[in-house]
Protein backbone atom coordinates (compact mmCIF):
# COMPACT_ATOMS: atom_id res chain seq x y z
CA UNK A 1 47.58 39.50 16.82
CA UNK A 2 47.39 40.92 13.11
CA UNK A 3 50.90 39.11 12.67
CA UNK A 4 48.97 35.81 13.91
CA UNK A 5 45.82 36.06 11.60
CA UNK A 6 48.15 36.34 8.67
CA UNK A 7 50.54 33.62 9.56
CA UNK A 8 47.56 31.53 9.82
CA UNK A 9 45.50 32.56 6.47
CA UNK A 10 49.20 32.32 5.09
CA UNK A 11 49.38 28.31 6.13
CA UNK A 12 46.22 27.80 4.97
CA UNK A 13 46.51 29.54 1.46
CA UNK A 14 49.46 27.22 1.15
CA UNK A 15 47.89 23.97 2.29
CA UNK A 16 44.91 24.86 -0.15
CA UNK A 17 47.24 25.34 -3.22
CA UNK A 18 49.31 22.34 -2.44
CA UNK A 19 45.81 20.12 -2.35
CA UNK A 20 44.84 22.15 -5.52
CA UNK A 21 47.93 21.94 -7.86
CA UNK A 22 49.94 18.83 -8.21
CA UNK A 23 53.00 17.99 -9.93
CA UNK A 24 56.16 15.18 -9.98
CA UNK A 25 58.08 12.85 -12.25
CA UNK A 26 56.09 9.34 -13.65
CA UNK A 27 57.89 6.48 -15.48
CA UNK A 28 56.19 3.77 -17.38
CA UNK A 29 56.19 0.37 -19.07
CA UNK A 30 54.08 -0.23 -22.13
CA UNK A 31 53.21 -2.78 -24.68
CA UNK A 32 52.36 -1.83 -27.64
CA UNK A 33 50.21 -3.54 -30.95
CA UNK A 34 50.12 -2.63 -34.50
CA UNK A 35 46.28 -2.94 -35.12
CA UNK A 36 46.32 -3.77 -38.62
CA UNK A 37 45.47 -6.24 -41.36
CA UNK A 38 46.83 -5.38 -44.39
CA UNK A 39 49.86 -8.31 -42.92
CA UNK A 40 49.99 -11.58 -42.62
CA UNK A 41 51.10 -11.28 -39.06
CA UNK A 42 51.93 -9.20 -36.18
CA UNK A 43 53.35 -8.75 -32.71
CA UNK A 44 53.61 -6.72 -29.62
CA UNK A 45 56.36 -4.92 -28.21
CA UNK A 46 57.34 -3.27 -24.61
CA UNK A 47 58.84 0.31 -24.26
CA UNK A 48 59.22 2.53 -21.59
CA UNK A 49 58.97 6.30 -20.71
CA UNK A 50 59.25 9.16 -18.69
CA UNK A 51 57.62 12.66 -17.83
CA UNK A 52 55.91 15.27 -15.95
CA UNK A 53 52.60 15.53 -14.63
CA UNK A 54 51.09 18.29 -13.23
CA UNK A 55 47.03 17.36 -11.97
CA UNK A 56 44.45 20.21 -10.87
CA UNK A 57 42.35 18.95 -8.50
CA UNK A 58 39.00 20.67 -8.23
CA UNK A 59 36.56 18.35 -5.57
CA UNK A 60 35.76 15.20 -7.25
CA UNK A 61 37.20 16.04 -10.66
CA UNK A 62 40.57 16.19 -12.08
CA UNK A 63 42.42 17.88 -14.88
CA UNK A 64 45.78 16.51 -16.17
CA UNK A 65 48.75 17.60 -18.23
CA UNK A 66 51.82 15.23 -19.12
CA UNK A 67 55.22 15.62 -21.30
CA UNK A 68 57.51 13.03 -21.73
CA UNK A 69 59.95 10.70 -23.69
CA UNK A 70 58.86 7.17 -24.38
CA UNK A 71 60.14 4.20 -26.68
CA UNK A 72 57.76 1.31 -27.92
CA UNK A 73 58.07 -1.31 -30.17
CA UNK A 74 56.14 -3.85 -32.42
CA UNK A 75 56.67 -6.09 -35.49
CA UNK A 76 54.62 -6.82 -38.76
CA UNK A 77 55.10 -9.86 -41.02
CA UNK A 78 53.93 -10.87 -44.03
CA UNK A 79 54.31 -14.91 -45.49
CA UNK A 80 56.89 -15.41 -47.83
CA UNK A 81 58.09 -12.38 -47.87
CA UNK A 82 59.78 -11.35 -43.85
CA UNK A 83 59.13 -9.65 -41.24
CA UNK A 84 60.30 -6.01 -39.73
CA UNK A 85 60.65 -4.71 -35.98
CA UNK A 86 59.89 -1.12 -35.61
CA UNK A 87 61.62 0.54 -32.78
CA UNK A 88 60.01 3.97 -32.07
CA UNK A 89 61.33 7.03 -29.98
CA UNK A 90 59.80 10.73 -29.13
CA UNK A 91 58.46 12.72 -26.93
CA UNK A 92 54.96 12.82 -26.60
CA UNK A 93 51.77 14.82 -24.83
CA UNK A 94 49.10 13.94 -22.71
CA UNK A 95 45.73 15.83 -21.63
CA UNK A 96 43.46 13.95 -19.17
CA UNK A 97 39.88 14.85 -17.14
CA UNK A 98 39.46 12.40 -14.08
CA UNK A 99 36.88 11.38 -11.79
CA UNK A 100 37.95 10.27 -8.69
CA UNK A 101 35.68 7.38 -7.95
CA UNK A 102 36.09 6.75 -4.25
CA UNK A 103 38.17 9.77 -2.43
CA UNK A 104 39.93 8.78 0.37
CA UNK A 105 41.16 11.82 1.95
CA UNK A 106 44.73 12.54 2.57
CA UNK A 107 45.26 8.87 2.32
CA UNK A 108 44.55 8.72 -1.37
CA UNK A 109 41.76 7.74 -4.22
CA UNK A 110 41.17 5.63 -6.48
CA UNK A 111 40.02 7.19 -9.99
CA UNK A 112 38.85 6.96 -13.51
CA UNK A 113 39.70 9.56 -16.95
CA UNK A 114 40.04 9.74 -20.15
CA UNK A 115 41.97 12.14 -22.82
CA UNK A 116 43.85 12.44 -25.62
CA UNK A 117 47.63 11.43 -26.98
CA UNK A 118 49.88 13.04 -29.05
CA UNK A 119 53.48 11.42 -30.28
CA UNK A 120 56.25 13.05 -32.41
CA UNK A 121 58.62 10.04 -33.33
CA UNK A 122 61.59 11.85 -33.41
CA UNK A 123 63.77 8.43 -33.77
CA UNK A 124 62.30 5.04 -36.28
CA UNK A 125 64.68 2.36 -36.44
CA UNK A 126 63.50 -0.55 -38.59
CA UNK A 127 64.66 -3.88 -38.79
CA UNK A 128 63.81 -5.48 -41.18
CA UNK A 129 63.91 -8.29 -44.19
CA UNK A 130 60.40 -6.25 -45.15
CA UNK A 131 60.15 -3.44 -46.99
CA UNK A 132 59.80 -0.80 -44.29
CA UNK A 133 57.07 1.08 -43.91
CA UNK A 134 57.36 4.88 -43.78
CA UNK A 135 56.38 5.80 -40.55
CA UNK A 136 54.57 8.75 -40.08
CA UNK A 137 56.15 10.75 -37.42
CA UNK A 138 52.86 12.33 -35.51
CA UNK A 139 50.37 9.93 -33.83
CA UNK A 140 47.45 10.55 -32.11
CA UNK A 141 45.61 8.52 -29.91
CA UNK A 142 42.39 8.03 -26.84
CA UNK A 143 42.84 6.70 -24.23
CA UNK A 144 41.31 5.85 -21.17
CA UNK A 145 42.12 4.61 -17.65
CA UNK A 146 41.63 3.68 -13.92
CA UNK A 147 44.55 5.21 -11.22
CA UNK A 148 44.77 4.93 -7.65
CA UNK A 149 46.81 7.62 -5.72
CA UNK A 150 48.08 6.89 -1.95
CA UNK A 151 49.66 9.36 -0.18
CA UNK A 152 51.84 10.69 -2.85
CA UNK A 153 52.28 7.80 -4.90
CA UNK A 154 50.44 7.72 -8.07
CA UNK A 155 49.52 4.43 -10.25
CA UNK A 156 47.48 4.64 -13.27
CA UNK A 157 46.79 2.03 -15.98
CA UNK A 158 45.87 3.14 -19.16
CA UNK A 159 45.02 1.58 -22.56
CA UNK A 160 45.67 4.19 -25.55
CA UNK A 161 44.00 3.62 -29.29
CA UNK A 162 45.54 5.00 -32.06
CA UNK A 163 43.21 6.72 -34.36
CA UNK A 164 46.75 7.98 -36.56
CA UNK A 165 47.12 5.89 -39.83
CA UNK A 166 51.16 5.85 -39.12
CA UNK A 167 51.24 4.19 -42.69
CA UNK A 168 51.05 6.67 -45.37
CA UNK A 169 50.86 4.31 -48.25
CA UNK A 170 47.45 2.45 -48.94
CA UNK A 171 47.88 0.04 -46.23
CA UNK A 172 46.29 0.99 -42.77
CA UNK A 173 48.52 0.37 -39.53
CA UNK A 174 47.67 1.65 -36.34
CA UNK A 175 48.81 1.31 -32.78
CA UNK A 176 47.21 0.15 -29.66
CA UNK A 177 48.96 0.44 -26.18
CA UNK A 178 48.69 -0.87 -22.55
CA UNK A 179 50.39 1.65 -20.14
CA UNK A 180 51.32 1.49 -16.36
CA UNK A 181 52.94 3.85 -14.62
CA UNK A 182 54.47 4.79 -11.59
CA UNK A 183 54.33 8.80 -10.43
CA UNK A 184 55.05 10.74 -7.25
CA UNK A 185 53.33 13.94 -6.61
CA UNK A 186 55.48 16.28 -4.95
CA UNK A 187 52.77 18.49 -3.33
């Protein structure tokens, strides 16, 4: 009997965790803006990326931490003088807090959060008849989103807004990004 009663408290301590903690791989596909006007023109680019999520769930709220690669791109132009595509690489770091909106159960939910960015550019190509601009390498940003998860599928859009002058001359450039992605949660 005592063997019993422990089996049982053992399944569900393990069914509790597995509800509590959750973790898996996410890809993406972004487009992303330079929010600027210190150029004539500009223009949006798509990247994608991949990480790892890992969400605590506690009852209606959520708490989320993600680390991943990701490559974006965007050009700037200014008349007369050309025009230069950036081509940006890194990793980059992402801490969200969730509400989930309408919880379905086991089936799923759909949900709403918000949280903060962080991006090392570890490769900047330019191409360019411009001069380029000296990119800086760290670039924070807020976002904020709507996701639905069913069964262990997870799809979130998100819209991220740069608050990092990348530009570290006098001219201000920032970057603005549209995000979906695509995640399974393993537990």
């Amino acid at each position: 009997m005592k063997k019993f009663i422990l089996a049982v408290v053992l399944c569900i301590s393990v069914n509790g965790f597995a509800q509590l903690i959750q973790f898996g791989p996410q890809f993406s596909y972004n487009i992303t803006s330079p929010l600027t006007n210190d150029f004539s023109s500009k223009s949006s680019g798509t990247g994608i990326g991949a990480a790892g999520f890992v969400r605590v769930n506690l009852l209606l709220f959520y708490g989320q931490g993600e680390f991943g690669y990701a490559k974006s791109k965007f050009n700037v132009a200014q008349t007369g003088i050309g025009e230069t595509e950036y081509q940006l690489s890194g990793t980059d770091a992402t801490l969200l807090i969730g509400f989930k909106v309408v919880p379905l159960g086991k089936l799923g939910n759909v949900r709403i959060f918000a949280g903060y960015n962080w991006k090392n550019y570890s490769d900047i190509k330019a191409n360019n008849s411009l001069n380029p601009i000296d990119i800086e390498k760290n670039n924070s940003s807020i976002l904020g989103g709507v996701g639905v998860d069913l069964w262990r599928l997870t799809l979130d859009y998100r819209y991220l807004a740069g608050v990092t002058d990348i530009d570290p001359s006098n001219r201000k450039v920032k970057t603005a990004a549209s995000n979906i992605s695509l995640g399974y949660k393993f537990l």
